[in-house]
PDB file of N, CA and C in Angstrom:
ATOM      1  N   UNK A   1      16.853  -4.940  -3.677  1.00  0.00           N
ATOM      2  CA  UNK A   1      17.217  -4.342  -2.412  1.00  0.00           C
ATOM      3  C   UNK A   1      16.236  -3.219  -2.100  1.00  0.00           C
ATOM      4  N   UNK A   2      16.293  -3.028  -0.796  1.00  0.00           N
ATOM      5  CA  UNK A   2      15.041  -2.076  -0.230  1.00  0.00           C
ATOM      6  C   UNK A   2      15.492  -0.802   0.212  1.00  0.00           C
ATOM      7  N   UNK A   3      15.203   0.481   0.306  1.00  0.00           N
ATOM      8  CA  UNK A   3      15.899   1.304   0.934  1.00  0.00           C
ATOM      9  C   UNK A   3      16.293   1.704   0.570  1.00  0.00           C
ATOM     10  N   UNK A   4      17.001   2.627  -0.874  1.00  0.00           N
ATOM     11  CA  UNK A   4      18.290   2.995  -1.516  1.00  0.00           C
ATOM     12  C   UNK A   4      18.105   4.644  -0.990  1.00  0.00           C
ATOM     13  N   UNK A   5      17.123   5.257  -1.324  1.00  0.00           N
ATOM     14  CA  UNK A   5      16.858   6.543  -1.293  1.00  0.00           C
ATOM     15  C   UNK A   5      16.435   7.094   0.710  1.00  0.00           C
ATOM     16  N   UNK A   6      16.957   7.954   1.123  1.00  0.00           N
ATOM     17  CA  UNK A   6      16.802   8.255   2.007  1.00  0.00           C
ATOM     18  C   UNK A   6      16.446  10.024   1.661  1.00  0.00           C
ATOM     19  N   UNK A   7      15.298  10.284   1.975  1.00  0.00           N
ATOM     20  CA  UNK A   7      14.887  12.004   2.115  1.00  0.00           C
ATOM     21  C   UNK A   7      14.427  12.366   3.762  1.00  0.00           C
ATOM     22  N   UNK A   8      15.151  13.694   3.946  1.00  0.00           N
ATOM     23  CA  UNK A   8      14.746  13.947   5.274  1.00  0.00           C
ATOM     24  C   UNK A   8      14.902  15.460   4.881  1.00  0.00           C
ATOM     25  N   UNK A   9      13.686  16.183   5.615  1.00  0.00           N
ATOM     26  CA  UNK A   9      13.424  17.544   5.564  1.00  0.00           C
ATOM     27  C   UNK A   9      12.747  17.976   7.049  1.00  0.00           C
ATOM     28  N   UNK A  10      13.261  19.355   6.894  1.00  0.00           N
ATOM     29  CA  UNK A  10      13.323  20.073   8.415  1.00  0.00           C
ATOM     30  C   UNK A  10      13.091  21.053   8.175  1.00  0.00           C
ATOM     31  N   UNK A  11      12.087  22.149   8.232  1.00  0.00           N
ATOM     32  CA  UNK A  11      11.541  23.670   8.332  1.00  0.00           C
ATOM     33  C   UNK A  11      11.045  24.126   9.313  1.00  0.00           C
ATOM     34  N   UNK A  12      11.791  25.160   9.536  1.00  0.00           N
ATOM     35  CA  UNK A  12      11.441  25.629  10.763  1.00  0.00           C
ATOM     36  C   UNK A  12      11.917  27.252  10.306  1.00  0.00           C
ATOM     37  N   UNK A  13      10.032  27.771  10.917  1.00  0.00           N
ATOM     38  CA  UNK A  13      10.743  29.397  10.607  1.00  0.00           C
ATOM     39  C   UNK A  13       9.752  30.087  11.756  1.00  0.00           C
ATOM     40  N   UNK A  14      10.341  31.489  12.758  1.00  0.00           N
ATOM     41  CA  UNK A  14       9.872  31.999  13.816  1.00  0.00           C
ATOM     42  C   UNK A  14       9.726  33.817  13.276  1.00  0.00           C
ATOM     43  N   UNK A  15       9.117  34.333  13.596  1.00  0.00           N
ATOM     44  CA  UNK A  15       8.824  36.194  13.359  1.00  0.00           C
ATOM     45  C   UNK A  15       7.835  36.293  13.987  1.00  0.00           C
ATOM     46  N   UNK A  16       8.139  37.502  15.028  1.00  0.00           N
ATOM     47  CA  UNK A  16       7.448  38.527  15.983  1.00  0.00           C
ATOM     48  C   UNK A  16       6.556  37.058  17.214  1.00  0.00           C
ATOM     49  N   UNK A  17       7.505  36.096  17.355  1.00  0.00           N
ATOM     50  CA  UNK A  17       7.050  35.417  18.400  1.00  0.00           C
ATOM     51  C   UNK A  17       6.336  33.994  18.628  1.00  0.00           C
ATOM     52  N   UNK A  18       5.952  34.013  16.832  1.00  0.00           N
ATOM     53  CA  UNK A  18       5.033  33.107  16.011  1.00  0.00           C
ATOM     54  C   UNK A  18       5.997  32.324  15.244  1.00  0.00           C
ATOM     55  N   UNK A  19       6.059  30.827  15.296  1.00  0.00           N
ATOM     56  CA  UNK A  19       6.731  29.629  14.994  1.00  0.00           C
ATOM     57  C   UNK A  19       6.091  28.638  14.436  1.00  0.00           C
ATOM     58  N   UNK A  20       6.396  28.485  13.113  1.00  0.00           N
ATOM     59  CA  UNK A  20       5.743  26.914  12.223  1.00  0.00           C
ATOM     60  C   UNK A  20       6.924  26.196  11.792  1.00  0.00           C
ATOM     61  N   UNK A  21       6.729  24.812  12.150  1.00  0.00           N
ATOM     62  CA  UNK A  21       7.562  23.905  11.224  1.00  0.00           C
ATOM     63  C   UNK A  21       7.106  22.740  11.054  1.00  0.00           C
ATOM     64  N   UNK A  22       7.891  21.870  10.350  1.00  0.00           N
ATOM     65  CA  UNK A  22       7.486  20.703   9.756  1.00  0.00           C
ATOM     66  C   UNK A  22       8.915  19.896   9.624  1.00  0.00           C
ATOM     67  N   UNK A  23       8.275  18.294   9.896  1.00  0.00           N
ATOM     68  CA  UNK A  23       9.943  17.931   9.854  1.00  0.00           C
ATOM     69  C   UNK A  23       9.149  16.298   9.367  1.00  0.00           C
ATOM     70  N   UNK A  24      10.195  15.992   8.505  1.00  0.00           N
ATOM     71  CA  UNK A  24       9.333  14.679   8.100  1.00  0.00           C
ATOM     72  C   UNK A  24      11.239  13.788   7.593  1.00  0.00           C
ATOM     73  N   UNK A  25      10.847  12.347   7.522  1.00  0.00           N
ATOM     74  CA  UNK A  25      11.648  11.865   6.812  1.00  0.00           C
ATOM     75  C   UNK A  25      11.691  10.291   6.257  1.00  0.00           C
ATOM     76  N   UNK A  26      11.954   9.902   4.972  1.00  0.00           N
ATOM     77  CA  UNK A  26      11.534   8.242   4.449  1.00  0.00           C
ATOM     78  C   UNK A  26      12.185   7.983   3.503  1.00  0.00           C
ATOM     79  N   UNK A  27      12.228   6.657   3.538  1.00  0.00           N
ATOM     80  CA  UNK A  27      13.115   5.543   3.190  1.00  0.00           C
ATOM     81  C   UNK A  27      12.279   5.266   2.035  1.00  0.00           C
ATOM     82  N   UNK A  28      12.386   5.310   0.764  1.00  0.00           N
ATOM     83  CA  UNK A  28      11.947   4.992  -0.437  1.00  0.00           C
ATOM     84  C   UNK A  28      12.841   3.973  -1.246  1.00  0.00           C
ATOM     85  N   UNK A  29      12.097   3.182  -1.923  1.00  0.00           N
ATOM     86  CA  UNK A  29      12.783   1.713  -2.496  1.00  0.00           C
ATOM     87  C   UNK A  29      13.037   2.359  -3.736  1.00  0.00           C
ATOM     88  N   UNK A  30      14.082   2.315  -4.536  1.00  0.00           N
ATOM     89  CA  UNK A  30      14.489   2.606  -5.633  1.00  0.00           C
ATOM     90  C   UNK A  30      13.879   1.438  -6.725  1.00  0.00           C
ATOM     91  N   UNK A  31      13.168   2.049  -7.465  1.00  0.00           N
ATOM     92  CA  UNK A  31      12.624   1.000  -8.111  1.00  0.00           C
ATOM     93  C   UNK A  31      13.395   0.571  -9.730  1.00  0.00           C
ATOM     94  N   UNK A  32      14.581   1.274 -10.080  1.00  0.00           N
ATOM     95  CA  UNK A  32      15.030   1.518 -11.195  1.00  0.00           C
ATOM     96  C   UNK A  32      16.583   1.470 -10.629  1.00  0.00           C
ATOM     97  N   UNK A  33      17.319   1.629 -11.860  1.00  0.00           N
ATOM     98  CA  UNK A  33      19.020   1.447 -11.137  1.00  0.00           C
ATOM     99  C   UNK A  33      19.614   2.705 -11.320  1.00  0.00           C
ATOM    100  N   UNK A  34      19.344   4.051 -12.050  1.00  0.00           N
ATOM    101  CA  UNK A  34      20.402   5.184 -12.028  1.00  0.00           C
ATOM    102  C   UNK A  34      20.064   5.971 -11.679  1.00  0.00           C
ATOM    103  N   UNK A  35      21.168   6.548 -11.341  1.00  0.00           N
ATOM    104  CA  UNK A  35      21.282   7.921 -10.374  1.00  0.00           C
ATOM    105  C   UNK A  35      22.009   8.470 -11.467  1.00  0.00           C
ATOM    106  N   UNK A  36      22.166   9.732 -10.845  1.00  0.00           N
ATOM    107  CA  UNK A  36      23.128  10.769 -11.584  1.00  0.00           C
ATOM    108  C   UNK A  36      23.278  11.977 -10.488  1.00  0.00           C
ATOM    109  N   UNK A  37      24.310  12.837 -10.740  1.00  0.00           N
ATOM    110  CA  UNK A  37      24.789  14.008  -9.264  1.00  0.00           C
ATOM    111  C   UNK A  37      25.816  14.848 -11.056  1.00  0.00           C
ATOM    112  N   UNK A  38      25.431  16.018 -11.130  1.00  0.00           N
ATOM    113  CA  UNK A  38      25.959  17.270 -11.732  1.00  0.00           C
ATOM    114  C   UNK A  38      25.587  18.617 -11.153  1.00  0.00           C
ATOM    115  N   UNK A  39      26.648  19.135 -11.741  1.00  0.00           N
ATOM    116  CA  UNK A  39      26.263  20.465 -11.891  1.00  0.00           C
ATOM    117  C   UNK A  39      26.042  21.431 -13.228  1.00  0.00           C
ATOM    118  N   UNK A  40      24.824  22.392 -13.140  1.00  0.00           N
ATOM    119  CA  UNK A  40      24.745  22.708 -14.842  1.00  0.00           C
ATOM    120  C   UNK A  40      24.951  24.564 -14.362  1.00  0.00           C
ATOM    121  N   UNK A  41      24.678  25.032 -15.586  1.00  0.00           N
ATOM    122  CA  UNK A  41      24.632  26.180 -15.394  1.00  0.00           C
ATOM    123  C   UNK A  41      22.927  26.895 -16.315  1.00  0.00           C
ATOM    124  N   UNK A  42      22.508  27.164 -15.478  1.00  0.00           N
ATOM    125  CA  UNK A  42      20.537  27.567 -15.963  1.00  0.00           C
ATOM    126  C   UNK A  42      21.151  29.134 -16.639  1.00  0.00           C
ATOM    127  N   UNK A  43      21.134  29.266 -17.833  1.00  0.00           N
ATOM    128  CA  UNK A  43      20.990  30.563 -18.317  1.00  0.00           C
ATOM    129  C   UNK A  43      19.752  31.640 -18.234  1.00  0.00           C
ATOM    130  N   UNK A  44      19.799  32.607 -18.673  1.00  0.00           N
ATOM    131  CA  UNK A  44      18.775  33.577 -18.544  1.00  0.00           C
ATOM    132  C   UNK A  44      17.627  33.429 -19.512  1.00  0.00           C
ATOM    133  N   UNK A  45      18.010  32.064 -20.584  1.00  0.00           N
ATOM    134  CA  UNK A  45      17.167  31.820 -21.818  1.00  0.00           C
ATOM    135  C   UNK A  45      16.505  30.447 -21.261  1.00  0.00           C
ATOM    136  N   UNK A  46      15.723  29.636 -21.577  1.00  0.00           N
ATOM    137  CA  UNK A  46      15.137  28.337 -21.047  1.00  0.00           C
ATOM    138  C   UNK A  46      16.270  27.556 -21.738  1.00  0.00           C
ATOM    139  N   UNK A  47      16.516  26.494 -20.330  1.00  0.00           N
ATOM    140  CA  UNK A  47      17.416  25.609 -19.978  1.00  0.00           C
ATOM    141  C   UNK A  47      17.031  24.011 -19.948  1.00  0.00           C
ATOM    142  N   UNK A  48      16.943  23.180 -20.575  1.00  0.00           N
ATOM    143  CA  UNK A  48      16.698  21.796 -19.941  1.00  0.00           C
ATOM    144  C   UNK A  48      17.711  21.310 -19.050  1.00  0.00           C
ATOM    145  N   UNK A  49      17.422  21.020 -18.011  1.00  0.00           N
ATOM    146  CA  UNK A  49      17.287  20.503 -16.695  1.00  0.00           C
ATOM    147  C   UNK A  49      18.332  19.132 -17.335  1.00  0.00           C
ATOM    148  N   UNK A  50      19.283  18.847 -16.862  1.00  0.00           N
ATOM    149  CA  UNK A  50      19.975  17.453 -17.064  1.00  0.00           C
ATOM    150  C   UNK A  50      19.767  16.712 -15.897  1.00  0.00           C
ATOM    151  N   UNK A  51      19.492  15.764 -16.330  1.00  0.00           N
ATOM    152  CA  UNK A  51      18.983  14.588 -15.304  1.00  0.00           C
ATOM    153  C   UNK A  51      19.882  12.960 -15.518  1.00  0.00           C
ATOM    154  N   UNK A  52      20.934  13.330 -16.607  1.00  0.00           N
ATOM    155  CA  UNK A  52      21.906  12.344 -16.680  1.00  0.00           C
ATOM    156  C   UNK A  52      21.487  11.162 -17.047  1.00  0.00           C
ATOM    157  N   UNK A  53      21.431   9.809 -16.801  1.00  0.00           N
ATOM    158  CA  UNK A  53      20.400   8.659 -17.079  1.00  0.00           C
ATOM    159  C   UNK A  53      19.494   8.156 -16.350  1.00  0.00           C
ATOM    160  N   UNK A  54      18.955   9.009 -15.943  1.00  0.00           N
ATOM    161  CA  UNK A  54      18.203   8.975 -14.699  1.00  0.00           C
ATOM    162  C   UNK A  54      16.563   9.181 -15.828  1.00  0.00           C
ATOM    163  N   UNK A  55      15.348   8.190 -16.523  1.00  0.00           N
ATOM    164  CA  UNK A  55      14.414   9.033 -17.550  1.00  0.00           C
ATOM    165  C   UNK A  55      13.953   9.094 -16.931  1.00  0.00           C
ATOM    166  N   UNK A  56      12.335   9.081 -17.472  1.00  0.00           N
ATOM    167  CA  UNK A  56      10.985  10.466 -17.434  1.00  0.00           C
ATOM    168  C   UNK A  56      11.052  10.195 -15.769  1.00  0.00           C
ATOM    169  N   UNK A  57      10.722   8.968 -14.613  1.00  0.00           N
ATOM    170  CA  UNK A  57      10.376   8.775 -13.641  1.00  0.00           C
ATOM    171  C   UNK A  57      11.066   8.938 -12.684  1.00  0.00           C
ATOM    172  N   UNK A  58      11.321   9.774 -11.599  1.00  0.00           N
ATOM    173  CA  UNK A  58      12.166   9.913 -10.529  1.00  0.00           C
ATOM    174  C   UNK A  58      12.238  10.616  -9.621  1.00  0.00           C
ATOM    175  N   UNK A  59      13.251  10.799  -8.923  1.00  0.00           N
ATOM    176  CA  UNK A  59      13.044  11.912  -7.813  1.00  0.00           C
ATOM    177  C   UNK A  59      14.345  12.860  -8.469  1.00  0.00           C
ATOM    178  N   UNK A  60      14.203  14.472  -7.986  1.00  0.00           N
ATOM    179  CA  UNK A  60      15.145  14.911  -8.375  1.00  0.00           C
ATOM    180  C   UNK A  60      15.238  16.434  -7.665  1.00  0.00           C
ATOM    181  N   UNK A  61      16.968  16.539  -6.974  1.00  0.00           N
ATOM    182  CA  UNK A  61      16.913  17.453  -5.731  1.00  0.00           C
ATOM    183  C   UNK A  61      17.742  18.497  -6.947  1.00  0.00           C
ATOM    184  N   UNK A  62      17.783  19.995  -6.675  1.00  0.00           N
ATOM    185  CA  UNK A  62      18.151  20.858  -6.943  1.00  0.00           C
ATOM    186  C   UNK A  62      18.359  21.767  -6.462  1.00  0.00           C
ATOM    187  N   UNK A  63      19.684  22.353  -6.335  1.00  0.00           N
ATOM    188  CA  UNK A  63      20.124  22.761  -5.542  1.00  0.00           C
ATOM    189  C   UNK A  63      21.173  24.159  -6.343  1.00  0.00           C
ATOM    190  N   UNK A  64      20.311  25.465  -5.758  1.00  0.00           N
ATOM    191  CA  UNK A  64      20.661  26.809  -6.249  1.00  0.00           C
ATOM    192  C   UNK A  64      22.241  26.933  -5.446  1.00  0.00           C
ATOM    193  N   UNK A  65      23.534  27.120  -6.648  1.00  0.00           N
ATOM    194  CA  UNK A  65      24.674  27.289  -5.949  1.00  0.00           C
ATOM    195  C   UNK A  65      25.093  28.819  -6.293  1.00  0.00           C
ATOM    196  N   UNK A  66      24.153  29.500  -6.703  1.00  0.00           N
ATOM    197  CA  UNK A  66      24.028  30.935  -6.690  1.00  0.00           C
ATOM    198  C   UNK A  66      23.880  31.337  -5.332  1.00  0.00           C
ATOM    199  N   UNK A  67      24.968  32.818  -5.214  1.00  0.00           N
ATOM    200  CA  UNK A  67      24.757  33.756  -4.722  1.00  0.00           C
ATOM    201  C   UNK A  67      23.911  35.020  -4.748  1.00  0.00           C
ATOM    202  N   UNK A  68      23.878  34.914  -5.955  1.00  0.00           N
ATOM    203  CA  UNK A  68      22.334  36.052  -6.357  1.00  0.00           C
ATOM    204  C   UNK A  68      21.173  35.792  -6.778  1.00  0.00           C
ATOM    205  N   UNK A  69      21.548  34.757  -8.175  1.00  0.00           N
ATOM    206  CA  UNK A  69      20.624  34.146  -9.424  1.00  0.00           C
ATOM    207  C   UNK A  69      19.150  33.464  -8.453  1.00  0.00           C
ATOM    208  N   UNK A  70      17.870  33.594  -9.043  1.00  0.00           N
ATOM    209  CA  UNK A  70      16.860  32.669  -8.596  1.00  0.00           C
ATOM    210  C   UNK A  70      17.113  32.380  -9.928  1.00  0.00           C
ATOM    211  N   UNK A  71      16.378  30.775  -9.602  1.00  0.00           N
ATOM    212  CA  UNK A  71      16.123  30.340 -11.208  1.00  0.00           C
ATOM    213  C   UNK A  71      14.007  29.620 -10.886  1.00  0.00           C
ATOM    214  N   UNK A  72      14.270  29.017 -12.138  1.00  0.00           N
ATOM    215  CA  UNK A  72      12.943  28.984 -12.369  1.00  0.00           C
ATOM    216  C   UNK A  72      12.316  27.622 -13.009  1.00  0.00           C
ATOM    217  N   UNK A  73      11.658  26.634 -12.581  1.00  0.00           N
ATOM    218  CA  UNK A  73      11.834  25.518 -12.987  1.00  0.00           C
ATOM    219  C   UNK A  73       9.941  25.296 -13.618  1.00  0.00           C
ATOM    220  N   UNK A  74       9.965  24.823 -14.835  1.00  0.00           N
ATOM    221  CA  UNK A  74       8.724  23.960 -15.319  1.00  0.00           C
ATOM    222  C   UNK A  74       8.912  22.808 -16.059  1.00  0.00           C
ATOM    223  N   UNK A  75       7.963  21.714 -16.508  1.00  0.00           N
ATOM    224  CA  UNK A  75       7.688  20.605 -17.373  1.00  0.00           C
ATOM    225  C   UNK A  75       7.929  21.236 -18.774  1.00  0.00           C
ATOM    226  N   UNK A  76       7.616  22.151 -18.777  1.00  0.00           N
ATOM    227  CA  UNK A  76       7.385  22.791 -20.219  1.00  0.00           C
ATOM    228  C   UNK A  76       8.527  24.427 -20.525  1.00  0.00           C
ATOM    229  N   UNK A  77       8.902  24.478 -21.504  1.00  0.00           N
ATOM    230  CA  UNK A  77       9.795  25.619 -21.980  1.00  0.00           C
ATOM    231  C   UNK A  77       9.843  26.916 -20.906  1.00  0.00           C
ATOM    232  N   UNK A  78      10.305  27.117 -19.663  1.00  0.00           N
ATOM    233  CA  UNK A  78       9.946  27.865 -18.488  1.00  0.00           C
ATOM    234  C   UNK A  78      10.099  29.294 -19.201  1.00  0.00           C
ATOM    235  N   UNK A  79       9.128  29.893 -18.466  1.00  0.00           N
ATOM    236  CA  UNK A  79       9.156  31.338 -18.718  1.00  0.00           C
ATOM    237  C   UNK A  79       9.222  31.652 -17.018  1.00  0.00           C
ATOM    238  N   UNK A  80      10.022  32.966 -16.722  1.00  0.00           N
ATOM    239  CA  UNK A  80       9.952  33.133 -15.327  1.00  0.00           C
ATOM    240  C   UNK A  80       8.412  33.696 -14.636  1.00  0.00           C
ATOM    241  N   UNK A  81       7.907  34.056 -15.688  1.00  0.00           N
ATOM    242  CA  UNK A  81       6.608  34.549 -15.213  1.00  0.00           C
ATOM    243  C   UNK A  81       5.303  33.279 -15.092  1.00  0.00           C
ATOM    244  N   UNK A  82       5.728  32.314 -15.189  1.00  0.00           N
ATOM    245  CA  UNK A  82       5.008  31.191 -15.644  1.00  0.00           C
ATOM    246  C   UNK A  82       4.991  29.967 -14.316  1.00  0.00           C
ATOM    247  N   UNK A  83       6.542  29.858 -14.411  1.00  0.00           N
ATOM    248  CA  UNK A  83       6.952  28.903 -14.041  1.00  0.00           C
ATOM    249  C   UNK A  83       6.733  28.438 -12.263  1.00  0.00           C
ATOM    250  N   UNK A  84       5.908  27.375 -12.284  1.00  0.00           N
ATOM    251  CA  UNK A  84       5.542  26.886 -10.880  1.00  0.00           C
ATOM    252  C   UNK A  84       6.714  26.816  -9.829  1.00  0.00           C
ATOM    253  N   UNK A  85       7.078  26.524 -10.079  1.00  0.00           N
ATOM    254  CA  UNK A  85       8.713  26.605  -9.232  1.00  0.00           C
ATOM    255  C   UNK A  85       9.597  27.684  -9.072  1.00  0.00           C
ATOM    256  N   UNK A  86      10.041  28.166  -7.853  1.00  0.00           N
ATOM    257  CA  UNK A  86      10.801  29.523  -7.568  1.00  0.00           C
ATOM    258  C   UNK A  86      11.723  28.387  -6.184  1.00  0.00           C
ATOM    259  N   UNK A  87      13.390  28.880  -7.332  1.00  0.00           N
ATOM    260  CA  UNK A  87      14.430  28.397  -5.921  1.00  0.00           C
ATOM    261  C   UNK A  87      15.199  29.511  -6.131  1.00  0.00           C
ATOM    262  N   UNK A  88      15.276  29.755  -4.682  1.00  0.00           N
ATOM    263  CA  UNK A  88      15.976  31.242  -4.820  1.00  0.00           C
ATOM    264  C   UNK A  88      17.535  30.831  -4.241  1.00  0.00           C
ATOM    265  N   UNK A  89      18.291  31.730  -4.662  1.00  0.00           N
ATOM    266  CA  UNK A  89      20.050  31.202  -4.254  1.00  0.00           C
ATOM    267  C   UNK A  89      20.354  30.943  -3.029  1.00  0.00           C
ATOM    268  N   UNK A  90      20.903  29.585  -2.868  1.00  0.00           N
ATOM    269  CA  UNK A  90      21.482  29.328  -1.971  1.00  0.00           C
ATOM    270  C   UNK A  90      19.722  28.130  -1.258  1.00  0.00           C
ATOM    271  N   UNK A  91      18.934  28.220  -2.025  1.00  0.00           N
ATOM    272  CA  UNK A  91      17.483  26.896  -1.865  1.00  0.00           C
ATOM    273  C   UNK A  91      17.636  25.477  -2.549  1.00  0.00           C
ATOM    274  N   UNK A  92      17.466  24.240  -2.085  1.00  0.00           N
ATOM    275  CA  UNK A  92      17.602  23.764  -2.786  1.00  0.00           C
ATOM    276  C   UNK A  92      15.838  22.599  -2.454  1.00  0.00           C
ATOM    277  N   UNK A  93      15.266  22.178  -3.681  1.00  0.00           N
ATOM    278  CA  UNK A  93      14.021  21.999  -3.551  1.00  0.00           C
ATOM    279  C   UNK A  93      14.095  20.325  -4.321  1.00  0.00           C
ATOM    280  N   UNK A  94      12.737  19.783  -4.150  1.00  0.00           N
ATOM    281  CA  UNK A  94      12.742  18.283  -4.008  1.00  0.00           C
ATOM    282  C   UNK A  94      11.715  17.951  -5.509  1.00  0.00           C
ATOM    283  N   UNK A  95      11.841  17.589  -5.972  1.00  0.00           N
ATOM    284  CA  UNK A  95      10.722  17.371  -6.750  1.00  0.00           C
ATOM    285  C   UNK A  95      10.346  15.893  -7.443  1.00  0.00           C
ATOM    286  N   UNK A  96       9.463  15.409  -7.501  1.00  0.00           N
ATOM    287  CA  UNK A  96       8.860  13.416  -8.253  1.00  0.00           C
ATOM    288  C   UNK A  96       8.990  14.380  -9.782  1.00  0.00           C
ATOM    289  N   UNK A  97       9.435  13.502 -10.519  1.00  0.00           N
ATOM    290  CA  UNK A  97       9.375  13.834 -12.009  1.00  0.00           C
ATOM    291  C   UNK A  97       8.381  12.877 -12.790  1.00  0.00           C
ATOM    292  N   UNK A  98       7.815  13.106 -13.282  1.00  0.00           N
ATOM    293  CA  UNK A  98       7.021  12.069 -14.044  1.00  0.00           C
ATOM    294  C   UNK A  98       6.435  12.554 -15.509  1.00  0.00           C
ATOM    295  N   UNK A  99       7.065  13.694 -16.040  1.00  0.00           N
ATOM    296  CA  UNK A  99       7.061  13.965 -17.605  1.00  0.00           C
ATOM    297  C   UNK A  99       8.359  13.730 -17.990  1.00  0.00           C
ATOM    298  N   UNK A 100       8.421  14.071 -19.544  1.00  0.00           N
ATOM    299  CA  UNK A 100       9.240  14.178 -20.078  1.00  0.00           C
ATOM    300  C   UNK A 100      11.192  15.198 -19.630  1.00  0.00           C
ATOM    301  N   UNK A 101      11.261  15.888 -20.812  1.00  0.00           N
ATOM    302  CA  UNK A 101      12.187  17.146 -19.988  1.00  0.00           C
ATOM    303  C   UNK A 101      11.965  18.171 -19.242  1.00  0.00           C
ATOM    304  N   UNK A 102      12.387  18.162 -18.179  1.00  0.00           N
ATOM    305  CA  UNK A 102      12.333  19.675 -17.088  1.00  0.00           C
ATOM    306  C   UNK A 102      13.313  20.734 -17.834  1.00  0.00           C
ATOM    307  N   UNK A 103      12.485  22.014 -17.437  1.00  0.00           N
ATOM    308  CA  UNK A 103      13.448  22.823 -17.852  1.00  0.00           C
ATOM    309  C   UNK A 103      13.333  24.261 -16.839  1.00  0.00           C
ATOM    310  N   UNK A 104      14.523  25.087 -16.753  1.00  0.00           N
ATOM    311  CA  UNK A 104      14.816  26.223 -15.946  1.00  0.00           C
ATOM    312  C   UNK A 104      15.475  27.657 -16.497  1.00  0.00           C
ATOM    313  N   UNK A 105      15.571  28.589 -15.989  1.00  0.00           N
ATOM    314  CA  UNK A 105      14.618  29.547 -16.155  1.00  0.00           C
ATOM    315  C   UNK A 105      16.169  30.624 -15.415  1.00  0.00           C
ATOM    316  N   UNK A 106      16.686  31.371 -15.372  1.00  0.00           N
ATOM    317  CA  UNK A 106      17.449  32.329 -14.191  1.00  0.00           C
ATOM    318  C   UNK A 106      16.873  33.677 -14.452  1.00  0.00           C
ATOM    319  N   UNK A 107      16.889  34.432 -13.558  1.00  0.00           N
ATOM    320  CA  UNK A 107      17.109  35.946 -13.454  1.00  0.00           C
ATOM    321  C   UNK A 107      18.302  36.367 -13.870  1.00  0.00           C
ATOM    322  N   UNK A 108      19.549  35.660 -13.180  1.00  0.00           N
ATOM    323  CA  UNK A 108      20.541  36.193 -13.492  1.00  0.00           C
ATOM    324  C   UNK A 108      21.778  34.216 -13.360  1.00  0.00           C
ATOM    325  N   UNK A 109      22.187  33.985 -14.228  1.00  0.00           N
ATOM    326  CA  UNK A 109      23.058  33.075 -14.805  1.00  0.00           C
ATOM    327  C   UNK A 109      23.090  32.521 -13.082  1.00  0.00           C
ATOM    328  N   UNK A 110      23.176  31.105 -13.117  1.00  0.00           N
ATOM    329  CA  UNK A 110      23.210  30.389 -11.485  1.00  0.00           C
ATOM    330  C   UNK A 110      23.853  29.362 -12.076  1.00  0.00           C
ATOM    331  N   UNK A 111      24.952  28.907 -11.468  1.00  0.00           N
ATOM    332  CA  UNK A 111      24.708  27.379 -10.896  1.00  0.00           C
ATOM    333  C   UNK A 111      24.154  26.227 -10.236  1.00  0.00           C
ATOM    334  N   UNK A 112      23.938  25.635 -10.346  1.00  0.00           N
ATOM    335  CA  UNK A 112      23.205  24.538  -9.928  1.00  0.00           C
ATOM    336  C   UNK A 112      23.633  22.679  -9.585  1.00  0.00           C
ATOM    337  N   UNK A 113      23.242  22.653  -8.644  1.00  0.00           N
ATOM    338  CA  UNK A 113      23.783  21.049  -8.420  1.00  0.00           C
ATOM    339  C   UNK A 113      22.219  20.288  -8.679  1.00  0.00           C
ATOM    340  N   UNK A 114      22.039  19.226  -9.356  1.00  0.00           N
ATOM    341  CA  UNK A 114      21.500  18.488  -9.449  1.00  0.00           C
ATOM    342  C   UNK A 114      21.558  17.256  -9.431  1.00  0.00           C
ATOM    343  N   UNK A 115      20.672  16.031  -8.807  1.00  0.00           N
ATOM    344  CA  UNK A 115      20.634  14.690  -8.152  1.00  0.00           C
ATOM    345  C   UNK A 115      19.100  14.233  -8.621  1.00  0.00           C
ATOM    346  N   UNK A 116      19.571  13.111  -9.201  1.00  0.00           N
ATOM    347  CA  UNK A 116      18.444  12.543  -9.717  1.00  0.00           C
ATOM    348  C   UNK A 116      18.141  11.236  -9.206  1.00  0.00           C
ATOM    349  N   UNK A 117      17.447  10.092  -8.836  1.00  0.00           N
ATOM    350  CA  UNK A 117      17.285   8.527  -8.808  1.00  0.00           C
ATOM    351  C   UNK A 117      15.794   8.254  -9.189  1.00  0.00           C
ATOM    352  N   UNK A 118      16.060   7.226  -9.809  1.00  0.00           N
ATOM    353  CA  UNK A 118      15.400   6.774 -11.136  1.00  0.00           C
ATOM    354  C   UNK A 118      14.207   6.151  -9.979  1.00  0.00           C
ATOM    355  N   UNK A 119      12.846   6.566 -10.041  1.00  0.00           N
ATOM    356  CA  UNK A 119      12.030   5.674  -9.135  1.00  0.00           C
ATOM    357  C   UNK A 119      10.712   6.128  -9.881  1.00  0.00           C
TER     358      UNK A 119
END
């Protein structure tokens, strides 16, 4: 079957008069069969990232259910000072996986929703 995954993104941001956005959206074929949808909790120590049975290849949305906490996401043992990825509370960001374990990172203890499909 064709189609399983649907992503659509919309940014739009305006200050002192000046306006950029970007809006895109696509239909991606799931090339694998699992998904997975949790929620974890990213401590202040490095966290691996649960991705449920979803392995190394996929897409995977994350989603800060903090009110304060940023957390901090890398391929490798995240350090916050390191780490390529910054979702700040209440962001939730898109990412293709194609290593091994992800792992994350908080300032201050967050929740998190995470969604994975295997592609």
């Amino acid at each position: 079957m064709a189609g399983e995954i649907t992503i659509s993104l919309s940014v739009v941001g305006s200050k002192l008069g000046a306006t950029a956005s970007a809006t895109d959206s696509d239909v991606i074929d799931m090339t694998g069969n699992n998904i997975s949808s949790q929620t974890q909790t990213i401590a202040v120590t490095s966290t691996a990232i649960a991705m449920g049975a979803v392995p190394v290849s996929g897409i995977m949305a994350i989603k800060n259910l903090s009110t304060t906490g940023t957390i901090y996401i890398d391929n490798v043992a995240a350090v916050i000072a390191a780490a390529p990825i910054k979702v700040k509370y209440g962001e939730t960001a898109l990412l293709r996986t194609n290593t091994g374990t992800y792992y994350a990172i908080a300032d201050i203890a967050s929740l998190v929703q995470i969604v994975c499909f295997e592609n």
